[in-house]
C-alpha atoms as a PDB file:
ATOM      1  CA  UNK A   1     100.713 123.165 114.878  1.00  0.00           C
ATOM      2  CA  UNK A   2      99.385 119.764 113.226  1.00  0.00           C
ATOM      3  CA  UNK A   3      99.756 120.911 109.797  1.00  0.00           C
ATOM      4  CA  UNK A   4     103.842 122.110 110.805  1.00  0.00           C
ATOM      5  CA  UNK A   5     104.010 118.202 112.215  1.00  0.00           C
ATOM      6  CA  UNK A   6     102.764 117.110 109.141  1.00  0.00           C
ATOM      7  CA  UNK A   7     104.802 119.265 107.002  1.00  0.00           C
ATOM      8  CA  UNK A   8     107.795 118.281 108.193  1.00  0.00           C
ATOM      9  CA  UNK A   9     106.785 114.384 107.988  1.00  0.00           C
ATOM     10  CA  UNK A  10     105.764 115.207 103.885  1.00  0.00           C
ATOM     11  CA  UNK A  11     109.259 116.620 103.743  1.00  0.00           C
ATOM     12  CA  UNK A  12     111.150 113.832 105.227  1.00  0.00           C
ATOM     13  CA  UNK A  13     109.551 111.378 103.528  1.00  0.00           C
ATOM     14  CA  UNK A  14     110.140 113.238 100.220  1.00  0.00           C
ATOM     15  CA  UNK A  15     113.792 113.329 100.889  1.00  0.00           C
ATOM     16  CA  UNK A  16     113.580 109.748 101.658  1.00  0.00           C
ATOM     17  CA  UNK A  17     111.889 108.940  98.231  1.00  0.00           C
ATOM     18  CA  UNK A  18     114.224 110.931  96.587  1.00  0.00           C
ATOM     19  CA  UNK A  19     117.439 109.019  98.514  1.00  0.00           C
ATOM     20  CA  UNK A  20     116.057 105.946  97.707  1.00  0.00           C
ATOM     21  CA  UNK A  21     115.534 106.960  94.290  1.00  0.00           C
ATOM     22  CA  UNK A  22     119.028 107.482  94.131  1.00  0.00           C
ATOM     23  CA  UNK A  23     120.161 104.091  94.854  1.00  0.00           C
ATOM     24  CA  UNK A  24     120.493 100.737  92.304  1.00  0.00           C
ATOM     25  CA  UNK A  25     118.283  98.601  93.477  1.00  0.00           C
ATOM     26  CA  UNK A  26     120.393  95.897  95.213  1.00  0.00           C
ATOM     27  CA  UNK A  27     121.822  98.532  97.931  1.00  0.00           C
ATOM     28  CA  UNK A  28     117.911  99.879  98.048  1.00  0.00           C
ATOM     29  CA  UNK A  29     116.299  96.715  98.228  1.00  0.00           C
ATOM     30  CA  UNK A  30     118.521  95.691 101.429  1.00  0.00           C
ATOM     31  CA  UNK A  31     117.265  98.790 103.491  1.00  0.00           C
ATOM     32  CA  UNK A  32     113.578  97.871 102.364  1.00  0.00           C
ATOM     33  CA  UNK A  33     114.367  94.124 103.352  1.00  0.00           C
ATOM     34  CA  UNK A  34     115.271  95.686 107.336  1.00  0.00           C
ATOM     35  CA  UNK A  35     113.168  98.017 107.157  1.00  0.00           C
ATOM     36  CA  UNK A  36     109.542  98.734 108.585  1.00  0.00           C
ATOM     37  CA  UNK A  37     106.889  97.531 106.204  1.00  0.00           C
ATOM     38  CA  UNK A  38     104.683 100.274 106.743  1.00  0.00           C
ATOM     39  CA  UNK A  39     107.375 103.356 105.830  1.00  0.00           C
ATOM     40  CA  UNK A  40     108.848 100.689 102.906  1.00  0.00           C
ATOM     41  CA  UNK A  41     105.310 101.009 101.581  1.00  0.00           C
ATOM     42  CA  UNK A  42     105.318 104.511 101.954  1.00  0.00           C
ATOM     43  CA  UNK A  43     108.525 105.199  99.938  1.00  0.00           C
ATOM     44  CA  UNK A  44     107.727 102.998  96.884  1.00  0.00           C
ATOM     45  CA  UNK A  45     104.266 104.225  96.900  1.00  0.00           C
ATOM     46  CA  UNK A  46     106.014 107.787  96.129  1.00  0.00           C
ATOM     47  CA  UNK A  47     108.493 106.737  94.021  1.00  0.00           C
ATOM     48  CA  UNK A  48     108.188 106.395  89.917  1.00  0.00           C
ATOM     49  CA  UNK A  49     106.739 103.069  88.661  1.00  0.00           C
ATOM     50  CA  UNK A  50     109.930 101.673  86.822  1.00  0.00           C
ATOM     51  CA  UNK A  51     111.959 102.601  89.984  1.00  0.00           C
ATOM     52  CA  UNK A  52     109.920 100.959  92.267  1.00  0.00           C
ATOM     53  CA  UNK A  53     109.241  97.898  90.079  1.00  0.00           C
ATOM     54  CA  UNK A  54     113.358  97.446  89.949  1.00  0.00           C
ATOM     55  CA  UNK A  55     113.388  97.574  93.459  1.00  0.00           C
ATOM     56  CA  UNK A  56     110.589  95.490  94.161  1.00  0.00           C
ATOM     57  CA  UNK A  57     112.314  92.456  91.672  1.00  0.00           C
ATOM     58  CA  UNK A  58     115.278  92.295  94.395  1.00  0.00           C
ATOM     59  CA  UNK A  59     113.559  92.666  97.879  1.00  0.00           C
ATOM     60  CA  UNK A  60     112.746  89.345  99.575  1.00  0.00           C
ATOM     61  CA  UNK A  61     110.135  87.350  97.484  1.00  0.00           C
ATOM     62  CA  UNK A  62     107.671  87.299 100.614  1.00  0.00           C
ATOM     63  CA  UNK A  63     108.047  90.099 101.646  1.00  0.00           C
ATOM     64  CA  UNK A  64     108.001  91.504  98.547  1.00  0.00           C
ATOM     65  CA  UNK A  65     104.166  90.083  98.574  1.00  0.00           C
ATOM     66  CA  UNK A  66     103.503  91.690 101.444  1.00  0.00           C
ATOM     67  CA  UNK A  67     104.241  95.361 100.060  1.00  0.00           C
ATOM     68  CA  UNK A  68     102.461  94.754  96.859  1.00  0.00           C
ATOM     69  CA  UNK A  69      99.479  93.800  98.876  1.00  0.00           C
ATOM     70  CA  UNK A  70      99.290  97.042 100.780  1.00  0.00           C
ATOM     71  CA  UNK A  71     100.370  98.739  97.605  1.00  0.00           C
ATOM     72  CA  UNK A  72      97.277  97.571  96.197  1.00  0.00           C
ATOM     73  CA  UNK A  73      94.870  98.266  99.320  1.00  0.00           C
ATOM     74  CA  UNK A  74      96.312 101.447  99.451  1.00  0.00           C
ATOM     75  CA  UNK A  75      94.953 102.198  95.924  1.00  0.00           C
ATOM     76  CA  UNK A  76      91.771 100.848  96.003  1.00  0.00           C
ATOM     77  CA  UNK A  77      90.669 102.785  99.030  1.00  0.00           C
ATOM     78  CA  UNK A  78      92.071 105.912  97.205  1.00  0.00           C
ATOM     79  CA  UNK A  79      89.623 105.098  94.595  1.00  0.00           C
ATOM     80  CA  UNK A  80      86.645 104.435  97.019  1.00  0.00           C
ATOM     81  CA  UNK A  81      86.764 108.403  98.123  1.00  0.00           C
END
């Protein structure tokens, strides 16, 4: 039942990425800006570098921080395990 749950998250979250994606980065960057941080960091985690990086360059300077600072924690535990 847990890995169905967790299915259907993976798949949601993929068709966010993908939606996202899909956007220029001004109309993108406004929906990151309002937001949750946490699911923000999620989607441009998934998302291709250059993609990301344009939307990054319009989102909210500080906030803009904040993401690439759990970007970056997020990595270097994935390269602790």
């Amino acid at each position: 039942m847990l890995d169905k749950v967790e299915s259907a998250n993976d798949e949601r979250l993929t068709l966010l990425v993908k939606a996202y994606s899909a956007m220029g980065p001004d109309e993108a960057a406004k929906l990151i800006n309002a937001m949750n941080i946490v699911l923000a960091v999620r989607i441009l985690r998934n998302m291709k570098v250059k993609k990301a990086g344009t939307i990054l360059a319009v989102v909210e300077p500080r906030r803009a921080a904040q993401i690439s600072e759990m970007l970056a924690r997020a990595k270097a535990r994935k390269k602790k395990k």
